[in-house]
C-alpha atoms as a PDB file:
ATOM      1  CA  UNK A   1      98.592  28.196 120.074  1.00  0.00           C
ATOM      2  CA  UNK A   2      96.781  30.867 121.969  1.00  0.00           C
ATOM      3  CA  UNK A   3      99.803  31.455 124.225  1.00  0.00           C
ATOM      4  CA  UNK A   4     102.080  31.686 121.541  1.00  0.00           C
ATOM      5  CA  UNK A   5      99.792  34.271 119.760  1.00  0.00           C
ATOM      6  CA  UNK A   6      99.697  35.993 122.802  1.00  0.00           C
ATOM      7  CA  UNK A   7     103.845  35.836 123.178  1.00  0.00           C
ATOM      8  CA  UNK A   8     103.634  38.265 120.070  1.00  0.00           C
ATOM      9  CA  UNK A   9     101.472  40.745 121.688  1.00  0.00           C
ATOM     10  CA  UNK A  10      98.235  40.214 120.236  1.00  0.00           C
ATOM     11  CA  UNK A  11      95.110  41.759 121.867  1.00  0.00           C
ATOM     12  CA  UNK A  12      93.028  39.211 121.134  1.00  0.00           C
ATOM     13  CA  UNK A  13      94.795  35.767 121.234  1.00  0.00           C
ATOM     14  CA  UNK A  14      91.991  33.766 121.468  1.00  0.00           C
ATOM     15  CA  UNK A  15      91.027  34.997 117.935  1.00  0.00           C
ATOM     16  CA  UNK A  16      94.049  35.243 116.499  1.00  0.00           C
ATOM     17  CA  UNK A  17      94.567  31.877 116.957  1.00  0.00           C
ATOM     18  CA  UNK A  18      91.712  30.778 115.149  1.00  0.00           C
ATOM     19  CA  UNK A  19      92.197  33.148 112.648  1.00  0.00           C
ATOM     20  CA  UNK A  20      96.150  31.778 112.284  1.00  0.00           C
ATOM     21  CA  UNK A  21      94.531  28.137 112.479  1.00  0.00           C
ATOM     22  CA  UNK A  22      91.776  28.730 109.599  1.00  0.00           C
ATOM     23  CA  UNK A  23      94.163  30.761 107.690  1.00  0.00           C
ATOM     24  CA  UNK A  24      96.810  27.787 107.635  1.00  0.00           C
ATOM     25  CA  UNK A  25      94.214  25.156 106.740  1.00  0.00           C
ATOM     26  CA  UNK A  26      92.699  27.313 104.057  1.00  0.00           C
ATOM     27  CA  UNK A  27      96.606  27.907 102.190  1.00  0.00           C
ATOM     28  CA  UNK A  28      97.511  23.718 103.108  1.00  0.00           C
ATOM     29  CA  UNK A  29      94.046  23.070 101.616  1.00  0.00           C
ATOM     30  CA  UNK A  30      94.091  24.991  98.591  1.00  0.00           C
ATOM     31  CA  UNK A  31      97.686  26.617  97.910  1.00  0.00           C
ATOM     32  CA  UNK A  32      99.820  24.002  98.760  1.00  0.00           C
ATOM     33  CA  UNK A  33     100.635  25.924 102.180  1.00  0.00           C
ATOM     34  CA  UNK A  34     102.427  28.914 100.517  1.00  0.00           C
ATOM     35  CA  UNK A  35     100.362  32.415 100.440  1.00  0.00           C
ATOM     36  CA  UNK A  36     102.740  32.835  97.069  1.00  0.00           C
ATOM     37  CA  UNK A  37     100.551  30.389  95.256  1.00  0.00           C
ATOM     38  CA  UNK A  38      97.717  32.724  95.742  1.00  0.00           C
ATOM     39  CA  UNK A  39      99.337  34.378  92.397  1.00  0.00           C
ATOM     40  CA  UNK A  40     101.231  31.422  90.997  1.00  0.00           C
ATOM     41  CA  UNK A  41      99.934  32.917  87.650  1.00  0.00           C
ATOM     42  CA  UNK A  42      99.424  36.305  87.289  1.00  0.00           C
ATOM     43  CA  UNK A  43      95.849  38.002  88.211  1.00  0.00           C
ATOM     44  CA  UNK A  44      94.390  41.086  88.262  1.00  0.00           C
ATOM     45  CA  UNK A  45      93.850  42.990  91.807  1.00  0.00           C
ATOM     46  CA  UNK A  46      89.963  42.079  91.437  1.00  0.00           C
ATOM     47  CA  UNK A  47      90.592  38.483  91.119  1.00  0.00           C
ATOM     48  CA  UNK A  48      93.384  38.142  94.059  1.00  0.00           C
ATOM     49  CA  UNK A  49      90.982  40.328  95.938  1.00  0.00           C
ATOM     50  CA  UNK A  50      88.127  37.558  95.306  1.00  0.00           C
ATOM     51  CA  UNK A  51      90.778  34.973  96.792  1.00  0.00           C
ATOM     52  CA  UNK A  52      91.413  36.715  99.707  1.00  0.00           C
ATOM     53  CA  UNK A  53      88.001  37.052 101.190  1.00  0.00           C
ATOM     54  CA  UNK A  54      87.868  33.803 102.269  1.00  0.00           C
ATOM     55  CA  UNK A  55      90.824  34.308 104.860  1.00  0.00           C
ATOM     56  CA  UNK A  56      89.950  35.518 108.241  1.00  0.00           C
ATOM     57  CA  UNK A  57      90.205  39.216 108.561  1.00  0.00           C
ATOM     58  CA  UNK A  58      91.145  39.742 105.015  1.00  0.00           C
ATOM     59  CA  UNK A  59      87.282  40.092 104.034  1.00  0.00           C
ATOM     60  CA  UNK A  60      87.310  43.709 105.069  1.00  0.00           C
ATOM     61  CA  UNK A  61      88.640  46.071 102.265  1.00  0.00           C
ATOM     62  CA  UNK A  62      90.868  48.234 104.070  1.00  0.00           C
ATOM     63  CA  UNK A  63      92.803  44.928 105.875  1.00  0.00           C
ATOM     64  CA  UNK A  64      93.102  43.118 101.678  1.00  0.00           C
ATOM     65  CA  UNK A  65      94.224  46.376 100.497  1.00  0.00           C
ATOM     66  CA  UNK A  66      96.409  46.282 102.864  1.00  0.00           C
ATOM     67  CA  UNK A  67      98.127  42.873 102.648  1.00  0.00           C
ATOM     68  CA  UNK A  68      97.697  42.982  98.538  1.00  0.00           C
ATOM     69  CA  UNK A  69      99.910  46.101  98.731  1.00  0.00           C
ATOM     70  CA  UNK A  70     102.459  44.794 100.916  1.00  0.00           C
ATOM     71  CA  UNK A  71     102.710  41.161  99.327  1.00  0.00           C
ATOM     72  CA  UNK A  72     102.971  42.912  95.600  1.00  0.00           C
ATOM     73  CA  UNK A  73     105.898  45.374  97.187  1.00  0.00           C
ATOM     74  CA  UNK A  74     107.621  42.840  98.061  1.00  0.00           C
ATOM     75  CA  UNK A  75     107.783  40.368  95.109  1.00  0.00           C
ATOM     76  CA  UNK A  76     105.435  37.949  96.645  1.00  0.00           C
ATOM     77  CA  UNK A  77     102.074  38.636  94.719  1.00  0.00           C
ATOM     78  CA  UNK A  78     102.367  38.878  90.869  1.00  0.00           C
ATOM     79  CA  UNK A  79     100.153  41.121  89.575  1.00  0.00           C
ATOM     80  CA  UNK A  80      99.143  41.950  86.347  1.00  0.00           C
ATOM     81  CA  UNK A  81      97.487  45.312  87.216  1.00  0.00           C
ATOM     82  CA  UNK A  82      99.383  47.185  90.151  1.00  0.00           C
ATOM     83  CA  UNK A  83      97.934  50.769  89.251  1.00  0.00           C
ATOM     84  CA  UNK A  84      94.567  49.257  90.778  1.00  0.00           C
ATOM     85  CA  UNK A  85      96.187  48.466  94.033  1.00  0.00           C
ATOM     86  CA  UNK A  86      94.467  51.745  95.677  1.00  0.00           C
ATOM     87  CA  UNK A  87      95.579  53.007  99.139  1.00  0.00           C
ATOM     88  CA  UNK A  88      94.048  51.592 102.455  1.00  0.00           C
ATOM     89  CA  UNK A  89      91.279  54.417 103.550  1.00  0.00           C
ATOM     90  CA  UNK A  90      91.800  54.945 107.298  1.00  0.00           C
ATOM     91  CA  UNK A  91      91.237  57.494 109.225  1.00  0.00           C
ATOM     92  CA  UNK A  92      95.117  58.916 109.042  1.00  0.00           C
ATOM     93  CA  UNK A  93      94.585  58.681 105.093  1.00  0.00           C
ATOM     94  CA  UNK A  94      91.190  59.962 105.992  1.00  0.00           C
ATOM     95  CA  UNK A  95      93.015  63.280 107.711  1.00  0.00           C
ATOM     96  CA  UNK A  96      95.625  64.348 105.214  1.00  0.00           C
ATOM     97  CA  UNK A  97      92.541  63.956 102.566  1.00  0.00           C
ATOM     98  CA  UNK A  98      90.035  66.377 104.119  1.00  0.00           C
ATOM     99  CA  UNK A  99      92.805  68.367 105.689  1.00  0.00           C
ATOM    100  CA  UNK A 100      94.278  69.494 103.038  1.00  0.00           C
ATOM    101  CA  UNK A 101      91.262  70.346 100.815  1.00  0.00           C
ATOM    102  CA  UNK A 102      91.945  67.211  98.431  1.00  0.00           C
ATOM    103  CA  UNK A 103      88.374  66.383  99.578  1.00  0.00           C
ATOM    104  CA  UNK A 104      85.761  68.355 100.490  1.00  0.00           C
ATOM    105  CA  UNK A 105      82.569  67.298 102.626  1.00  0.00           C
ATOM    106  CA  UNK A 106      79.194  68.572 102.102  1.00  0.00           C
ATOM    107  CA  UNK A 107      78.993  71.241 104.352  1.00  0.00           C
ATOM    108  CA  UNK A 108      82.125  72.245 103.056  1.00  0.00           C
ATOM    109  CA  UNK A 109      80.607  72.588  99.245  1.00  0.00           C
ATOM    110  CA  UNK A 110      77.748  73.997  99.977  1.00  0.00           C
ATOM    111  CA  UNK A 111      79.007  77.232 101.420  1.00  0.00           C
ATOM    112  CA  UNK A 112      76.239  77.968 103.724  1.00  0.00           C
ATOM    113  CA  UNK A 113      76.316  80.144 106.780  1.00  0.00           C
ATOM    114  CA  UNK A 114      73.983  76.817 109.000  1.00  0.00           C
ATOM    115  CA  UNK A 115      75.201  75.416 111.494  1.00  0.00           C
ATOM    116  CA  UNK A 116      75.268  71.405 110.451  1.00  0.00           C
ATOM    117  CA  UNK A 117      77.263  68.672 111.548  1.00  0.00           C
ATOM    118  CA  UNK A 118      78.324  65.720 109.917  1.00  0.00           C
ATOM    119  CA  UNK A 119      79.502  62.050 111.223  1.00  0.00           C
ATOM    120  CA  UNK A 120      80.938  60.280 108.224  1.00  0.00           C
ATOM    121  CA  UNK A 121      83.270  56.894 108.589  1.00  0.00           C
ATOM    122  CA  UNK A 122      86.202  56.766 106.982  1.00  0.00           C
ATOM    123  CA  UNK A 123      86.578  53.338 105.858  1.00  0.00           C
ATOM    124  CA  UNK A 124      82.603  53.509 104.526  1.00  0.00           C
ATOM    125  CA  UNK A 125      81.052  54.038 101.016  1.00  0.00           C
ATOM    126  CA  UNK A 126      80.811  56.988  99.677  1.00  0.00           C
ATOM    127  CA  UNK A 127      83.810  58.155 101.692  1.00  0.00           C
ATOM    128  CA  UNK A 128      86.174  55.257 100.869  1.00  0.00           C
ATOM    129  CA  UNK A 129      85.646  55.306  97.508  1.00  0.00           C
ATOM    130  CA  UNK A 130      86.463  58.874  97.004  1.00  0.00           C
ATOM    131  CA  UNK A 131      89.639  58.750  99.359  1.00  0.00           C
ATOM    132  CA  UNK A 132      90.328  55.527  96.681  1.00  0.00           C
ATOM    133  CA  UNK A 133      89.685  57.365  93.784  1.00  0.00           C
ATOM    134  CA  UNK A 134      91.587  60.287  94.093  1.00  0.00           C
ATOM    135  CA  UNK A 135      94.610  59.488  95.306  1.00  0.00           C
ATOM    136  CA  UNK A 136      94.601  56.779  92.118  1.00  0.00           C
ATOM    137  CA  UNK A 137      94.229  59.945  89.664  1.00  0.00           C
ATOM    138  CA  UNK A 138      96.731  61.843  91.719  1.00  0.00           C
ATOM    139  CA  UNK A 139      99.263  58.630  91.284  1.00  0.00           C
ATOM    140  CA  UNK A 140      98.713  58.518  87.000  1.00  0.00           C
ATOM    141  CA  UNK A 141     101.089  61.090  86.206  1.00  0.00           C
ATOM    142  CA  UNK A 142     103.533  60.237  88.704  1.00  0.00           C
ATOM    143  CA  UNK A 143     103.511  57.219  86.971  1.00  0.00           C
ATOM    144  CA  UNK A 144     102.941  54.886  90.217  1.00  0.00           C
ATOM    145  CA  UNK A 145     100.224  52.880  91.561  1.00  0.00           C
ATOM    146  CA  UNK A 146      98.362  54.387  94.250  1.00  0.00           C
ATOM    147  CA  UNK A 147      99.396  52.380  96.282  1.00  0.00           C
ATOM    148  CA  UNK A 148     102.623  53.404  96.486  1.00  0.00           C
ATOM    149  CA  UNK A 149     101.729  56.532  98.343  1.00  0.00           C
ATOM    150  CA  UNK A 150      99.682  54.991 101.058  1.00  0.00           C
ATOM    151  CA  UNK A 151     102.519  54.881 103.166  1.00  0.00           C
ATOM    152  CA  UNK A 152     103.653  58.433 102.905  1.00  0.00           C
ATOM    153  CA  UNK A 153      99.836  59.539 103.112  1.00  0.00           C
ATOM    154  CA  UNK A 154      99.517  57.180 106.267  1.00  0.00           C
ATOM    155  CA  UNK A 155     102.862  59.049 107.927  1.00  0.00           C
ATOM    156  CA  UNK A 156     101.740  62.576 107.430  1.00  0.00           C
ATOM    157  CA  UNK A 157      98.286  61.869 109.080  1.00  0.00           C
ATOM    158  CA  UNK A 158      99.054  60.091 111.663  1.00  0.00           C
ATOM    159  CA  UNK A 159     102.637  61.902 112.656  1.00  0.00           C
ATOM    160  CA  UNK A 160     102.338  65.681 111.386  1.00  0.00           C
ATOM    161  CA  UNK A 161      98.356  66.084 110.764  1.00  0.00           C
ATOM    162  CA  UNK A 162      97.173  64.550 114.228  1.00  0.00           C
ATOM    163  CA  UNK A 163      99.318  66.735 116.137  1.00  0.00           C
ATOM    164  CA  UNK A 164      98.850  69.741 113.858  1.00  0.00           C
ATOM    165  CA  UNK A 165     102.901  70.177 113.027  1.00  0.00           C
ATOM    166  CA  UNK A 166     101.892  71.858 109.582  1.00  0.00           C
ATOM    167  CA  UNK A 167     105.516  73.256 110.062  1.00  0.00           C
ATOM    168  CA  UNK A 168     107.285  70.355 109.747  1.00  0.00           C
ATOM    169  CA  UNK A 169     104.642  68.978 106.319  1.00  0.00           C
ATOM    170  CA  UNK A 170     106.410  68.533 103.166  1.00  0.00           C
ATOM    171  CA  UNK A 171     102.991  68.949 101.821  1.00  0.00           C
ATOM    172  CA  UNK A 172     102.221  72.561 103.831  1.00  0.00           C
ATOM    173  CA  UNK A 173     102.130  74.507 100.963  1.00  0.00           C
ATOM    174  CA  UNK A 174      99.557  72.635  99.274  1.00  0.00           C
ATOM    175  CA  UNK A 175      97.300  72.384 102.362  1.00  0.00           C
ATOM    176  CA  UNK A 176      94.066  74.439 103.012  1.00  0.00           C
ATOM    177  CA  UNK A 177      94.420  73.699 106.685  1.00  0.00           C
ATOM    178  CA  UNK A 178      90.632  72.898 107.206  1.00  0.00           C
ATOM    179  CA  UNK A 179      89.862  73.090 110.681  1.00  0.00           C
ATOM    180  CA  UNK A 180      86.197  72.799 110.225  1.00  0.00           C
ATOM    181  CA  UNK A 181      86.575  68.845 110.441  1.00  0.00           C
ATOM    182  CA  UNK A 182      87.573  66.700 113.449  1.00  0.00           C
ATOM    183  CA  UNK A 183      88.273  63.232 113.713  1.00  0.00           C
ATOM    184  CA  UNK A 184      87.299  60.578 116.129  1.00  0.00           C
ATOM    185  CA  UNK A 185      88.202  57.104 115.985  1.00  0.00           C
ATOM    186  CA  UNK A 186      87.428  55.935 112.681  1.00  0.00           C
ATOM    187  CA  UNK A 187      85.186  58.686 111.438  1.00  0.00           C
ATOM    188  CA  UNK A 188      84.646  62.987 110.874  1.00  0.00           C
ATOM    189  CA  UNK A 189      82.902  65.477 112.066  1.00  0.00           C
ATOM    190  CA  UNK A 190      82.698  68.755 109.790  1.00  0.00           C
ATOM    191  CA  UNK A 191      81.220  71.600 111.594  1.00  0.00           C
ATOM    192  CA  UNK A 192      80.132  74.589 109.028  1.00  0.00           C
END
């Protein structure tokens, strides 16, 4: 199994393997081999979320965001409550947040003159939950789950915000162009 994960370009084939191994005994075990049991009946985000734990790297919030959204987007996953499907906080989601003002750090609110810098992760509390929360408030009056503009917020960090190309932003106009934060693997600096 460990060459065939590795046929299909995995980094880490050993793992994967396990990980496809535990996930298939796990689904034959308890959902009659078909991930589309998981929601035979309807549940909430929060209980499908509770399910999905116990699969190898689906514990991690960002990864069962992740696979929640796409299953639900594509018919697979019924769910009762899609407006709590939030977007997956990474660091490109992480970018067009701070970037464009929609969140603010500390140093940023407290408007002082000192020279502080701050290393915040992305994908950690208090950070993820803000990145969660206010893209799902900026989804109610469109009328869509949040989760429906991860992808768009995913594209315009990691294509147009990494490189800078503000020109080419269909967001540009709402922007503040915040230079004052860089980003490094999965976490910020802001400089004030």
């Amino acid at each position: 199994m460990e060459r065939f994960v590795r046929s299909l370009g995995s980094r880490y084939p050993s793992n994967g393997a396990w990980a496809w191994k535990k996930i298939s005994e796990i689904l034959l075990r308890d959902y009659q081999g078909s991930p589309l049991n998981l929601t035979k009946d309807p549940v909430t985000v929060s209980t499908l979320r509770q399910k999905i734990v116990r699969f190898p790297h689906l514990k991690r919030r960002k990864l069962s965001n992740f696979y929640i959204r796409l299953m639900f987007e594509k018919g697979f996953f019924k769910i009762v409550d899609p407006e709590n499907i939030p977007v997956v906080p990474d660091i490109q989601i992480g970018r067009v947040s701070f970037y464009t003002g929609v969140l603010k750090t500390n140093a940023e609110e407290d408007n002082t003159d000192q020279q502080q810098q701050q290393v915040v992760f992305v994908g950690n509390d208090p950070v993820r939950s803000h990145i969660e929360h206010v893209w799902s408030e900026a989804a109610k009056p469109l009328g869509v789950p949040a989760a429906y503009l991860d992808e768009a917020l995913w594209l315009i960090g990691s294509e147009l915000c990494t490189s800078r190309d503000c020109s080419n932003c269909p967001i540009e106009a709402f922007c503040s162009k915040n230079t004052s934060i860089t980003f490094s693997g999965d976490s910020y600096r802001s400089r004030r």
